[in-house]
C-alpha atoms as a PDB file:
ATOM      1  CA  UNK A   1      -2.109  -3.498  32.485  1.00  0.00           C
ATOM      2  CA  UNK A   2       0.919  -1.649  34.340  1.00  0.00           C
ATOM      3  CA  UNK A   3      -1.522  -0.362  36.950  1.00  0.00           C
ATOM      4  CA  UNK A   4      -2.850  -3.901  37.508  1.00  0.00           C
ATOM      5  CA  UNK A   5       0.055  -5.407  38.778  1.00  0.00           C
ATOM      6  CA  UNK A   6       1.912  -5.078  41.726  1.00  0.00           C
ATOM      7  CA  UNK A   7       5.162  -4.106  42.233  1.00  0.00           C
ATOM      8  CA  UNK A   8       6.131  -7.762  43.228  1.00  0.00           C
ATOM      9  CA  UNK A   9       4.356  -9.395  40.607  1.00  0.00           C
ATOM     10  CA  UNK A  10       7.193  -6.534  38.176  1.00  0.00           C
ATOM     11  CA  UNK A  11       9.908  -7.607  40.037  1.00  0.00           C
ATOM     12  CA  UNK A  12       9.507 -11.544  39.839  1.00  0.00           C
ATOM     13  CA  UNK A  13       8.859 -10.780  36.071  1.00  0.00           C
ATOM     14  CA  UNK A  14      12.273  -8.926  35.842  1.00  0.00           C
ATOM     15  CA  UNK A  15      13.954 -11.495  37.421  1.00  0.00           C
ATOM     16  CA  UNK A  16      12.598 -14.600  35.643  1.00  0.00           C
ATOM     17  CA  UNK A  17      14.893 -15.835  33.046  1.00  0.00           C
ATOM     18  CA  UNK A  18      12.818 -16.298  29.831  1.00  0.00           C
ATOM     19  CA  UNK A  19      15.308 -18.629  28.481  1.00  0.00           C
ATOM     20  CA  UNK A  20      15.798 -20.981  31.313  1.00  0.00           C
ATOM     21  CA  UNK A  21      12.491 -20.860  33.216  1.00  0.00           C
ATOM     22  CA  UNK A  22      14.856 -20.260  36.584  1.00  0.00           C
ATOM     23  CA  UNK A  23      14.307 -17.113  38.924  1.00  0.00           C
ATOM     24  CA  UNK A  24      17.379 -15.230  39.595  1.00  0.00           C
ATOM     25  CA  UNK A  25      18.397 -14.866  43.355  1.00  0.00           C
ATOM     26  CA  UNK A  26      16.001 -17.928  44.501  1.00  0.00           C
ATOM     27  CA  UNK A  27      18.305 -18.393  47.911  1.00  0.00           C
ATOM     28  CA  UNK A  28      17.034 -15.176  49.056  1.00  0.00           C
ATOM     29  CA  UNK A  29      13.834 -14.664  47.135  1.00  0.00           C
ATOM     30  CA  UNK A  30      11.815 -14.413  49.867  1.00  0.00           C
ATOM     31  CA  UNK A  31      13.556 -11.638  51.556  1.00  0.00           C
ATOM     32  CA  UNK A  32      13.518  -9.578  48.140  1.00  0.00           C
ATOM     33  CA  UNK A  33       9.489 -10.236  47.552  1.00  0.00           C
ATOM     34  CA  UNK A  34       8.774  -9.291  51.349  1.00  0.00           C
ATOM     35  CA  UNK A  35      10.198  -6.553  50.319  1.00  0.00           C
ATOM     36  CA  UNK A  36       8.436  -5.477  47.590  1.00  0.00           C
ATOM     37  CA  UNK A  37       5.359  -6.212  49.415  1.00  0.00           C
ATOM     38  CA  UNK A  38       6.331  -3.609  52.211  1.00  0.00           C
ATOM     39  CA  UNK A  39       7.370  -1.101  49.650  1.00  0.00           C
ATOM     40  CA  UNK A  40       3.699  -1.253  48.240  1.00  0.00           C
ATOM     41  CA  UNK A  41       2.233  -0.795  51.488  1.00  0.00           C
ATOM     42  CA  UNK A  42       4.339   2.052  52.406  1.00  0.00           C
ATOM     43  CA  UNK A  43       3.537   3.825  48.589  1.00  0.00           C
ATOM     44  CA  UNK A  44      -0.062   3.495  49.662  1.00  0.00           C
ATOM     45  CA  UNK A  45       0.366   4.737  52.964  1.00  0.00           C
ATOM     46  CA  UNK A  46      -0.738   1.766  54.542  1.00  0.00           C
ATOM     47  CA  UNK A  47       2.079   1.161  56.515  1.00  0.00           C
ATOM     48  CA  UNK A  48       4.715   3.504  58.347  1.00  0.00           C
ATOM     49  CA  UNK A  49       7.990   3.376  59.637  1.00  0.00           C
ATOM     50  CA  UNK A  50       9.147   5.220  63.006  1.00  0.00           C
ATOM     51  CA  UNK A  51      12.823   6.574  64.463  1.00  0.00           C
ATOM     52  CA  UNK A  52      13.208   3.311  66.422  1.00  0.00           C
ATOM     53  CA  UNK A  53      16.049   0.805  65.557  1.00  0.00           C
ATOM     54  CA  UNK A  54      16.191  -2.716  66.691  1.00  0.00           C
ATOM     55  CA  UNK A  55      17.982  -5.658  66.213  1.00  0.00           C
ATOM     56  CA  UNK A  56      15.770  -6.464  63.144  1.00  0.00           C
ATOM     57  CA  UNK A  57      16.202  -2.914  61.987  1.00  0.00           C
ATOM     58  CA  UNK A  58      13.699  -0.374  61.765  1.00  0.00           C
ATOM     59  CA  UNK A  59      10.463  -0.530  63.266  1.00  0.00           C
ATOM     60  CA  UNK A  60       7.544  -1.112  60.814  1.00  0.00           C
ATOM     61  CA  UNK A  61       3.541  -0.272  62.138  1.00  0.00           C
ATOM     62  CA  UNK A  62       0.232  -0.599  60.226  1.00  0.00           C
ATOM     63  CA  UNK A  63      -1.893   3.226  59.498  1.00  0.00           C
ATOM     64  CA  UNK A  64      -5.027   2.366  61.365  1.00  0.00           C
ATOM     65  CA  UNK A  65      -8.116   2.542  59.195  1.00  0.00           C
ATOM     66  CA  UNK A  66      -6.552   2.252  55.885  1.00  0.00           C
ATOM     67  CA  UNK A  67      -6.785  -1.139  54.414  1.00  0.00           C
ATOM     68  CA  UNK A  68      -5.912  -2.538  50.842  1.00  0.00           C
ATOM     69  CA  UNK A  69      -8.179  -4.197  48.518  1.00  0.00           C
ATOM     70  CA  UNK A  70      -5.749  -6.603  46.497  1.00  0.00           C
ATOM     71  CA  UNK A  71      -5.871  -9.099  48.556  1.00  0.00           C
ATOM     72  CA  UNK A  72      -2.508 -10.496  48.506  1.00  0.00           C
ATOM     73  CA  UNK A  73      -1.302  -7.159  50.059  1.00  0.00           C
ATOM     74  CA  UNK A  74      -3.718  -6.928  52.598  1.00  0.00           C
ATOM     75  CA  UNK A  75      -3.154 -10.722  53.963  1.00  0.00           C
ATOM     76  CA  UNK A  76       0.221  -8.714  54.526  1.00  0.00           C
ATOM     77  CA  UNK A  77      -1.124  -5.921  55.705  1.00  0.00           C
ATOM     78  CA  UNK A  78      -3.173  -7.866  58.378  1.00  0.00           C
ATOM     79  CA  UNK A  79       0.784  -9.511  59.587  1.00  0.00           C
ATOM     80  CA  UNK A  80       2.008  -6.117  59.803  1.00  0.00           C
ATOM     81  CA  UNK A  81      -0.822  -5.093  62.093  1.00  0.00           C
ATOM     82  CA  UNK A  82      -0.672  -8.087  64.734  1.00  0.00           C
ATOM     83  CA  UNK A  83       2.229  -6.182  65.806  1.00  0.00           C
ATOM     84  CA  UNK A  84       4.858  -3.756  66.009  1.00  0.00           C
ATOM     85  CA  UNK A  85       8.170  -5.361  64.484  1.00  0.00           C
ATOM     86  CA  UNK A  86      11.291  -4.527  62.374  1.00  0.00           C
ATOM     87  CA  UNK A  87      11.779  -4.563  58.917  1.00  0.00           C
ATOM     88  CA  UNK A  88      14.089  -7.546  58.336  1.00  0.00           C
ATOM     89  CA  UNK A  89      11.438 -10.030  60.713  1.00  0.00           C
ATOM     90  CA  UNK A  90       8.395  -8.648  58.353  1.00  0.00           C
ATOM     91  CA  UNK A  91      10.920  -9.360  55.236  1.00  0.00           C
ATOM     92  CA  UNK A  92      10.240 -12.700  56.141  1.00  0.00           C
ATOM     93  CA  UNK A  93       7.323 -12.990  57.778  1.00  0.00           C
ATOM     94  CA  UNK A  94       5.904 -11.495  54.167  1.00  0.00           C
ATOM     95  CA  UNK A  95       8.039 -13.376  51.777  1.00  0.00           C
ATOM     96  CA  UNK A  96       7.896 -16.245  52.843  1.00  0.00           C
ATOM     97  CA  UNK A  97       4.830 -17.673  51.120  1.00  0.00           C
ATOM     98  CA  UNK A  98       4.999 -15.227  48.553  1.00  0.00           C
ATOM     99  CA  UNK A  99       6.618 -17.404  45.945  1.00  0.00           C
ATOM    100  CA  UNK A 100       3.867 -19.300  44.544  1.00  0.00           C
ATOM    101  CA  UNK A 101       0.931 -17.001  44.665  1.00  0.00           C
ATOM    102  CA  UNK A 102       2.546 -14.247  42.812  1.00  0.00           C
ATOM    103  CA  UNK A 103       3.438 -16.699  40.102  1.00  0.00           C
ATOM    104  CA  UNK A 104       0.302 -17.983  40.220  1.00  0.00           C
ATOM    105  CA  UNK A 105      -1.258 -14.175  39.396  1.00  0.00           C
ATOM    106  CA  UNK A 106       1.262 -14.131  36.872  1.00  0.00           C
ATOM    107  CA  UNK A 107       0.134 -17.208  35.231  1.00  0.00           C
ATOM    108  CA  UNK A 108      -3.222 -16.219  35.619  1.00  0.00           C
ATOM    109  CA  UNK A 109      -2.500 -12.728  33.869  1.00  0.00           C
ATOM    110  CA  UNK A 110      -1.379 -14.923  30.617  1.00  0.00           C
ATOM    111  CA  UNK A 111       2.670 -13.443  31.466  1.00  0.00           C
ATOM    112  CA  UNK A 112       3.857 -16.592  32.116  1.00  0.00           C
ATOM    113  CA  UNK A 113       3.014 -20.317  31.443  1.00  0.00           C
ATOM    114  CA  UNK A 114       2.886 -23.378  33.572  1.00  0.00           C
ATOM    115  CA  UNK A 115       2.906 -27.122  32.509  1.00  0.00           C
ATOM    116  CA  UNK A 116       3.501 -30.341  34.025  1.00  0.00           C
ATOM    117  CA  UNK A 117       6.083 -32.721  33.034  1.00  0.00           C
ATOM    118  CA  UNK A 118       7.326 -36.318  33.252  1.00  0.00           C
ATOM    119  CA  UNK A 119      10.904 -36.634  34.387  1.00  0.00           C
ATOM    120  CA  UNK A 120      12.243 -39.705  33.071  1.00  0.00           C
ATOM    121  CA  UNK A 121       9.049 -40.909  32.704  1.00  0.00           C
ATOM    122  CA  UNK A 122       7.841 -41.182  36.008  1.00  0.00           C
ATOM    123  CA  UNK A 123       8.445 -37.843  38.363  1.00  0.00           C
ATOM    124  CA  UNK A 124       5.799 -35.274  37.240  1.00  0.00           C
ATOM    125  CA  UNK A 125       7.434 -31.731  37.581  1.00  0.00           C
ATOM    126  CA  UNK A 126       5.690 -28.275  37.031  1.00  0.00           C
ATOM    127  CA  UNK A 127       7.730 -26.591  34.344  1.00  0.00           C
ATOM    128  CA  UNK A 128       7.008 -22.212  34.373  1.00  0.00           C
ATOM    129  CA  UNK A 129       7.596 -20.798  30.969  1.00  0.00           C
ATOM    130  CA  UNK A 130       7.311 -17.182  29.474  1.00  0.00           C
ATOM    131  CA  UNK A 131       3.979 -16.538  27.668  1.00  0.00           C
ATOM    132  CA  UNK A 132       2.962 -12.607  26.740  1.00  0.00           C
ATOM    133  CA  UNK A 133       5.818 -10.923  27.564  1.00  0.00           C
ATOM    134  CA  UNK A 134       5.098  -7.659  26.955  1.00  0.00           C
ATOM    135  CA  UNK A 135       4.123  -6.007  30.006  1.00  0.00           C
ATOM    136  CA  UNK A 136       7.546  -7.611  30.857  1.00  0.00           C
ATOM    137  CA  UNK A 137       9.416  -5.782  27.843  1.00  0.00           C
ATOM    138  CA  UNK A 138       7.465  -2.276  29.327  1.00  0.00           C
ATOM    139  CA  UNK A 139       8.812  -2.446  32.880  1.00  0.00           C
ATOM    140  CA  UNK A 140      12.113  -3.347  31.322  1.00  0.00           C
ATOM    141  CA  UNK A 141      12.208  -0.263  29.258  1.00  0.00           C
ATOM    142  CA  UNK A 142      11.439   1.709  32.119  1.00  0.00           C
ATOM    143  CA  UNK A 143      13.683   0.018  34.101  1.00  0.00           C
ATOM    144  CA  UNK A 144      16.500   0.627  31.545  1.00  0.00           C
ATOM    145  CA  UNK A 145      15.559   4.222  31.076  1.00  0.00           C
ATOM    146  CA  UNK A 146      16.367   5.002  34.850  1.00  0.00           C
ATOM    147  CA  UNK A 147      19.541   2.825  34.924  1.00  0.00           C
ATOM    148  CA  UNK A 148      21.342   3.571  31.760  1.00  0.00           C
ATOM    149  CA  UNK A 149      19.705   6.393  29.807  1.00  0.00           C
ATOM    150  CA  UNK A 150      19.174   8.597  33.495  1.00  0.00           C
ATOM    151  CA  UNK A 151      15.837   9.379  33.586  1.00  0.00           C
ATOM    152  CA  UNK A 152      14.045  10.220  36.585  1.00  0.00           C
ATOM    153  CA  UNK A 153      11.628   7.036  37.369  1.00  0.00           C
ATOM    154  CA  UNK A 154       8.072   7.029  39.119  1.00  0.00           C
ATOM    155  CA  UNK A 155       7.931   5.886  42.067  1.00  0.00           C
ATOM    156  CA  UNK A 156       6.598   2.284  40.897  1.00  0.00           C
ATOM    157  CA  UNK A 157      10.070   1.926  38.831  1.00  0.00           C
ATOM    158  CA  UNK A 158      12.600   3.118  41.203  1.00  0.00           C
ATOM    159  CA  UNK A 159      11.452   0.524  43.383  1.00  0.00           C
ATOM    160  CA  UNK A 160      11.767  -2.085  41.229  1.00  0.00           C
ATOM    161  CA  UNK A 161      15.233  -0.880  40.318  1.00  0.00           C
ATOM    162  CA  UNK A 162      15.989  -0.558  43.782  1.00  0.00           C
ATOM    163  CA  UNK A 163      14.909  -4.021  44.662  1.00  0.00           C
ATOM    164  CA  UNK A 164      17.086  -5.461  42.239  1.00  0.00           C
ATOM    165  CA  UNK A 165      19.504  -3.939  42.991  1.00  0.00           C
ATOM    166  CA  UNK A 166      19.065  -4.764  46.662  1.00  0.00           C
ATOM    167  CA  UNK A 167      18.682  -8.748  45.958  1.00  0.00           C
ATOM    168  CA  UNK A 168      22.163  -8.772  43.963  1.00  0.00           C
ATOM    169  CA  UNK A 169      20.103  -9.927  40.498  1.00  0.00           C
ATOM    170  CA  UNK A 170      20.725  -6.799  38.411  1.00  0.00           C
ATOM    171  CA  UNK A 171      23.651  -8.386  36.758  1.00  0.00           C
ATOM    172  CA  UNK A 172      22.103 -11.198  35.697  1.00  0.00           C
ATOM    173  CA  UNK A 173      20.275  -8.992  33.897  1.00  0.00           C
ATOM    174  CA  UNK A 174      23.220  -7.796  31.563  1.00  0.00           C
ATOM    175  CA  UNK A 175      21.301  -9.195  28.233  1.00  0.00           C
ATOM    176  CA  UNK A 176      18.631  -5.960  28.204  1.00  0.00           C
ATOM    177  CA  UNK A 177      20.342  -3.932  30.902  1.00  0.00           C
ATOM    178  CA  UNK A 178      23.824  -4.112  30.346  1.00  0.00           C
ATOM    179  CA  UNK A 179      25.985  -4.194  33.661  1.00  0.00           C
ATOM    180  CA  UNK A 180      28.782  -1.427  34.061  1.00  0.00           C
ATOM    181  CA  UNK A 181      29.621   0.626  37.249  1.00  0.00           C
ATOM    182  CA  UNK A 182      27.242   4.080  35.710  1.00  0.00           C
ATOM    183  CA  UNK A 183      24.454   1.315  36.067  1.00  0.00           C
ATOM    184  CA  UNK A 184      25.555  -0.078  39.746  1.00  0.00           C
ATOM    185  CA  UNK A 185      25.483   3.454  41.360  1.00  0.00           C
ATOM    186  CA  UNK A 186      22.698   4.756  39.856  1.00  0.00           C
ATOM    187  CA  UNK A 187      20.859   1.198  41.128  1.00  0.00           C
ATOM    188  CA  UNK A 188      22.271   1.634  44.280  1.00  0.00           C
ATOM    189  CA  UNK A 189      20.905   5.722  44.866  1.00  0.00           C
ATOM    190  CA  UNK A 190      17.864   4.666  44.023  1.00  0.00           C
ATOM    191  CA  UNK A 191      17.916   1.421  46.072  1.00  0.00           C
ATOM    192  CA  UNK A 192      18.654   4.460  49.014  1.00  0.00           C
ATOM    193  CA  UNK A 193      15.960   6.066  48.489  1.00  0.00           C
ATOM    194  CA  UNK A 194      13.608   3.052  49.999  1.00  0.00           C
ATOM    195  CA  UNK A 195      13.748   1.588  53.105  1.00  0.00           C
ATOM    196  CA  UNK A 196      12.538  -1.526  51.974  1.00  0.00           C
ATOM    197  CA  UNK A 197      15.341  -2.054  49.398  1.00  0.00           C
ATOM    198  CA  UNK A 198      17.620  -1.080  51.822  1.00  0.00           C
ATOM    199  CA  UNK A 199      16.362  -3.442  54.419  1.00  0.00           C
ATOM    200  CA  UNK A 200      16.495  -6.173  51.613  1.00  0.00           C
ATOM    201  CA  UNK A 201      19.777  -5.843  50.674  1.00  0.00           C
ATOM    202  CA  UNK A 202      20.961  -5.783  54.678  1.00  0.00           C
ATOM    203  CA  UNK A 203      19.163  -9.352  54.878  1.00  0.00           C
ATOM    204  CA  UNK A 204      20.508 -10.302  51.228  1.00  0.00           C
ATOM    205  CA  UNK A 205      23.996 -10.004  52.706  1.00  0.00           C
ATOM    206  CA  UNK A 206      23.629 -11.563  55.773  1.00  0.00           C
ATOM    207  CA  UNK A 207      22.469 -14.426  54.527  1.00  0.00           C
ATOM    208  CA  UNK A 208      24.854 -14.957  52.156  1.00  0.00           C
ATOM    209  CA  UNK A 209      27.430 -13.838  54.557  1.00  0.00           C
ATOM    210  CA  UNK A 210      26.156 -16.783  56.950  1.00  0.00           C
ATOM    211  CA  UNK A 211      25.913 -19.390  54.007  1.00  0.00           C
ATOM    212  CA  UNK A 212      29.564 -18.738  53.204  1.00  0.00           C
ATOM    213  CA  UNK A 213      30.488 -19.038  57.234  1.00  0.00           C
ATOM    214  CA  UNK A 214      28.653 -22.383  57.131  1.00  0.00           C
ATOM    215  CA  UNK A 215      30.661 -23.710  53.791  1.00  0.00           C
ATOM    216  CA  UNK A 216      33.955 -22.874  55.415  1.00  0.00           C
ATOM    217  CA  UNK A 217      33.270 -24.119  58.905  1.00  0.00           C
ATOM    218  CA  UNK A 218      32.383 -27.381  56.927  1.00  0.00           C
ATOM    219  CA  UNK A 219      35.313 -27.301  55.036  1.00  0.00           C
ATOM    220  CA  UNK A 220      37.438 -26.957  57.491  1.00  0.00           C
ATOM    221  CA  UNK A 221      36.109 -29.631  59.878  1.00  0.00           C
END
């Protein structure tokens, strides 16, 4: 099953709390499954990035003639190739539908479970639930194994690691990968090592930075 799934489809598994049905980091969640997407792409040589630095960070460009067959990567395959454009504008460009179709593959895969509710009766809500969970309990293993035990990952798990490390979830994370500063810098090398974990945790911060400037200047006024 591991080699079914993409590496977005691991991460939103690894941050979905089984207990509370919640998805760490939702603020930003977008920004953190863009990049996942673009990670993919660049494993599979489908996209590239050059020397040039913008605003929006480094430029990101499509490999002519190679195209992938999961769909849901090449729909953003096909937005990387309209044009030339940095990493952070393709974060969201990417993520920002991603939400519901990967948990809709998930769903579909039998890893997680959705139901609709009645709210007091009368509000019918869509409640998403853990179902098999153990292609879930694999990537966490590996995931662990890198992080606390100080293995050397595959590609497929360093980016995941990286990634959550990147979106600022990894703590919440502390019940099967137990937080402590050995497990924050080894996150964070491997984060290094890809672009687009780096780029995620740039646009992680400066959104977060820009929600806090927003609370004070409200505060304040």
């Amino acid at each position: 099953m591991r080699n079914d799934t993409l590496i977005v489809e691991d991460l939103l598994l690894m941050m979905f709390d089984d207990r509370s049905g919640t998805i760490a980091g939702e603020g930003t969640l977008f920004y953190t499954l863009g990049g996942a997407v673009l990670v993919e792409l660049g494993l599979g040589g489908y996209v590239e990035v050059d020397g040039k630095q913008g605003l929006a960070g480094a430029k990101v460009h499509a490999v002519t003639g190679k195209q992938p067959s999961d769909p849901l990567l090449r729909t953003a395959h096909e937005k990387v190739a309209e044009r030339e454009r940095g990493v952070q504008s393709l974060l969201i460009t990417i993520g920002g539908d991603l939400r519901k179709p990967v948990l809709e593959r998930l769903v579909e895969r039998g890893m997680l479970r959705q139901e609709s509710r009645r709210t007091l009766g009368v509000f019918r809500t869509t409640a998403t639930t853990a179902a098999d969970t153990s292609h879930k309990e694999a990537v966490t293993a590996r995931v662990r194994a890198a992080l606390v035990d100080g293995e050397e990952p595959d590609d497929r798990t360093a980016a995941v690691a990286g990634l959550l490390s990147a979106s600022g979830t990894l703590p919440t994370l502390h019940r099967t990968i137990p937080w402590s500063g050995k497990v924050y810098r080894r996150a964070k090398e491997l984060e290094q090592r890809s672009w687009g974990a780096a780029a995620v945790n740039a646009a992680v911060l400066r959104t977060v930075a820009a929600v806090s400037t927003s609370v004070v200047v409200t505060a304040t006024t």
